[in-house]
Protein backbone atom coordinates (compact mmCIF):
# COMPACT_ATOMS: atom_id res chain seq x y z
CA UNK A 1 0.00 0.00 0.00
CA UNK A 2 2.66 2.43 0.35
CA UNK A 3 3.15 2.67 -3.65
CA UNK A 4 0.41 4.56 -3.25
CA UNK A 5 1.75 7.12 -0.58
CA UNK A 6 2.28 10.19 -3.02
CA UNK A 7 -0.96 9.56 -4.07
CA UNK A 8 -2.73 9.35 -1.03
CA UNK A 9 -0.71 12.72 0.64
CA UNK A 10 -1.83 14.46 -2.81
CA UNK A 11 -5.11 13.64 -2.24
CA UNK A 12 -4.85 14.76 1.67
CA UNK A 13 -3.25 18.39 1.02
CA UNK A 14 -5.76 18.69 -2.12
CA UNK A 15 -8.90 18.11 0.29
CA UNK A 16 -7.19 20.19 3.40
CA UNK A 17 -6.79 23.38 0.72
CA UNK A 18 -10.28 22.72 -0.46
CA UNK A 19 -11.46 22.33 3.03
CA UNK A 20 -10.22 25.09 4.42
CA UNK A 21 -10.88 27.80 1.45
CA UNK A 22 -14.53 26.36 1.77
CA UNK A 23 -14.89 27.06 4.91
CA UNK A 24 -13.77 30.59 4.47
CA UNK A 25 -16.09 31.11 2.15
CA UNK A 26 -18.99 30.12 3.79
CA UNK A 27 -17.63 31.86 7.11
CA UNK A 28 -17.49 35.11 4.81
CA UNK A 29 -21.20 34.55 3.57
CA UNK A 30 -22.35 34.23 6.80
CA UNK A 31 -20.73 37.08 8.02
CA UNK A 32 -22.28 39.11 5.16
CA UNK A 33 -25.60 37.97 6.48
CA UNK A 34 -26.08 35.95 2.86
CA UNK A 35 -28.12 32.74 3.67
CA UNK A 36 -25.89 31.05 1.36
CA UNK A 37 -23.37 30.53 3.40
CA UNK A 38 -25.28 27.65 5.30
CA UNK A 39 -27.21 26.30 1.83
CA UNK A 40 -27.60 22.79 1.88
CA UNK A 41 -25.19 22.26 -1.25
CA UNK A 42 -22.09 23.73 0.29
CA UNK A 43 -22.94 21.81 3.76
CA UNK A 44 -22.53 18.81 1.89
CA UNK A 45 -19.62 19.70 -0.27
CA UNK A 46 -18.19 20.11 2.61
CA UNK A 47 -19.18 17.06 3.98
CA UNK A 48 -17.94 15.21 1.59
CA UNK A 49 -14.57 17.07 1.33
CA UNK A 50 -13.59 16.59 4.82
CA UNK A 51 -14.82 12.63 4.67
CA UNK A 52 -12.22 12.13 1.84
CA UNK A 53 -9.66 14.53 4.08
CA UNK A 54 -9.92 12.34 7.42
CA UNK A 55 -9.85 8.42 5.28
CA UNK A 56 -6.82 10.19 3.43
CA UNK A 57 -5.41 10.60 6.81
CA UNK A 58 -6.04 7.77 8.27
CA UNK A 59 -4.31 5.94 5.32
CA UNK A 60 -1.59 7.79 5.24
CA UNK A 61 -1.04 7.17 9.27
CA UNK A 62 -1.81 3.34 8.66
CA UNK A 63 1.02 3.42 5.59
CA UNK A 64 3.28 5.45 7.56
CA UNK A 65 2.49 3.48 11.33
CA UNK A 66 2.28 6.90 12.49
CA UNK A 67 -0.24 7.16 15.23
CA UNK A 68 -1.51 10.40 17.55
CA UNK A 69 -0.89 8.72 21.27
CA UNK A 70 2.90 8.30 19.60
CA UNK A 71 3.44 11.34 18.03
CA UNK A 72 3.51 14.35 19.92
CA UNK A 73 2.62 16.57 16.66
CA UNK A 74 -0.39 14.00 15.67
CA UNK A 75 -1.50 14.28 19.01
CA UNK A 76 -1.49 18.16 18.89
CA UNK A 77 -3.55 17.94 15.68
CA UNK A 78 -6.04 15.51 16.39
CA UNK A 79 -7.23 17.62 19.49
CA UNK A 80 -6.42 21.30 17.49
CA UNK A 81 -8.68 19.49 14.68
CA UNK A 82 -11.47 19.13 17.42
CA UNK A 83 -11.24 22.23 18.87
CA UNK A 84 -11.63 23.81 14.83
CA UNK A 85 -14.55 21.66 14.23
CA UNK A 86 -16.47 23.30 17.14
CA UNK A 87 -15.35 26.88 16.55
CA UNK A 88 -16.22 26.10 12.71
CA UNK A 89 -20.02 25.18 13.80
CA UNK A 90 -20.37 28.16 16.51
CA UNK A 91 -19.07 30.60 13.61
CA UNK A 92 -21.34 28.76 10.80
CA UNK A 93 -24.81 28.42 12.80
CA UNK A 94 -24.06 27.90 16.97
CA UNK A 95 -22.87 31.42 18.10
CA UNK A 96 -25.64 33.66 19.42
CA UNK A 97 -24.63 36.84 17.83
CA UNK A 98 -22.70 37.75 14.80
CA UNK A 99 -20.23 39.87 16.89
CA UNK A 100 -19.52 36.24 18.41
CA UNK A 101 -19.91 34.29 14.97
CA UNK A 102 -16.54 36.18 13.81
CA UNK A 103 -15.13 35.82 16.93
CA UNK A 104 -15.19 32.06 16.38
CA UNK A 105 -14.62 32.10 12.73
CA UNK A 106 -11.30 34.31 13.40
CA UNK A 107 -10.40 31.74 15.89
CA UNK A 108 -11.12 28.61 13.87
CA UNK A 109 -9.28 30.29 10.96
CA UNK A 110 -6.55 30.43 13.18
CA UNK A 111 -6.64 27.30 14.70
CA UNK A 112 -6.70 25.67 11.02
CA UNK A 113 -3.52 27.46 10.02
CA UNK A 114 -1.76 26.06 13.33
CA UNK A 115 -2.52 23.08 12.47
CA UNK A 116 -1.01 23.26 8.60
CA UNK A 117 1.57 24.72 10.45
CA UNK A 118 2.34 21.31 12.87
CA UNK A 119 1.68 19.35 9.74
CA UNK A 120 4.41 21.32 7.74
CA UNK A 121 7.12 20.59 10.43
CA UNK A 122 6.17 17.58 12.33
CA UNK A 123 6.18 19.86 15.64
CA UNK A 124 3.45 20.31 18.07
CA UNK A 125 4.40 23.71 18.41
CA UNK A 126 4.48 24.03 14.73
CA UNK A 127 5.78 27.66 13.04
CA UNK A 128 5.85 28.91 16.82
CA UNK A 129 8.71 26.81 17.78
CA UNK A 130 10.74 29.34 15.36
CA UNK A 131 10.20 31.95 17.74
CA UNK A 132 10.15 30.17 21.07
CA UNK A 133 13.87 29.94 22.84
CA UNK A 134 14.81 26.10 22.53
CA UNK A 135 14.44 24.01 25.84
């Protein structure tokens, strides 16, 4: 299975890009008060983007026998990836007000970069371990 590795990581980077810049969009409708933003079409676009993004993940861990209780960075972005999904859904629909919606949607687009950031250097304190004095 690993012949297909390239493949596979393709595939995951492709889906986080689309993932992400849908999201944005979506967070920017909604923020512009456009109903669109939430329309059933992009909800399951994005759906199905970030179904093929987590199996692309999991087969790459499974190829690689990389797994999050083992690696410090996978660990970081399995829980980072949680705490995005639920910022994500408060600045989509959950969040009260939209002073709070873009609150959340700064936050989860902050949270998402962070985690592109671990993934880039295999670091659980990803690009901030740059600036950080080493231990």
């Amino acid at each position: 299975m690993i012949e297909f590795y390239p493949q596979v990581k393709l595939l995951h980077v492709a889906c986080v890009i689309a993932s992400g810049s849908l999201f944005a969009l979506r967070g920017a409708l909604v923020l512009a008060g456009s109903g669109f933003g939430n329309h059933a079409a992009l909800r399951w676009l994005s759906y199905a983007i970030d179904t093929t993004l987590l199996t692309a993940a999991c087969m790459l861990m499974t190829m690689l026998h990389l797994y999050p209780i083992a690696q410090g960075w996978l660990t970081a972005k399995v829980v980072l990836l949680v705490v995005y999904i639920v910022l994500g859904s408060l600045a989509l629909r959950r969040a009260p007000t939209l002073r709070a919606r873009a609150g959340c949607f700064a936050a989860a687009v902050a949270v998402y970069l962070f985690i592109a950031g671990i993934a880039v250097r295999h670091d659980p304190l990803g690009v901030l371990r740059l600036v950080l004095p080493a231990a």
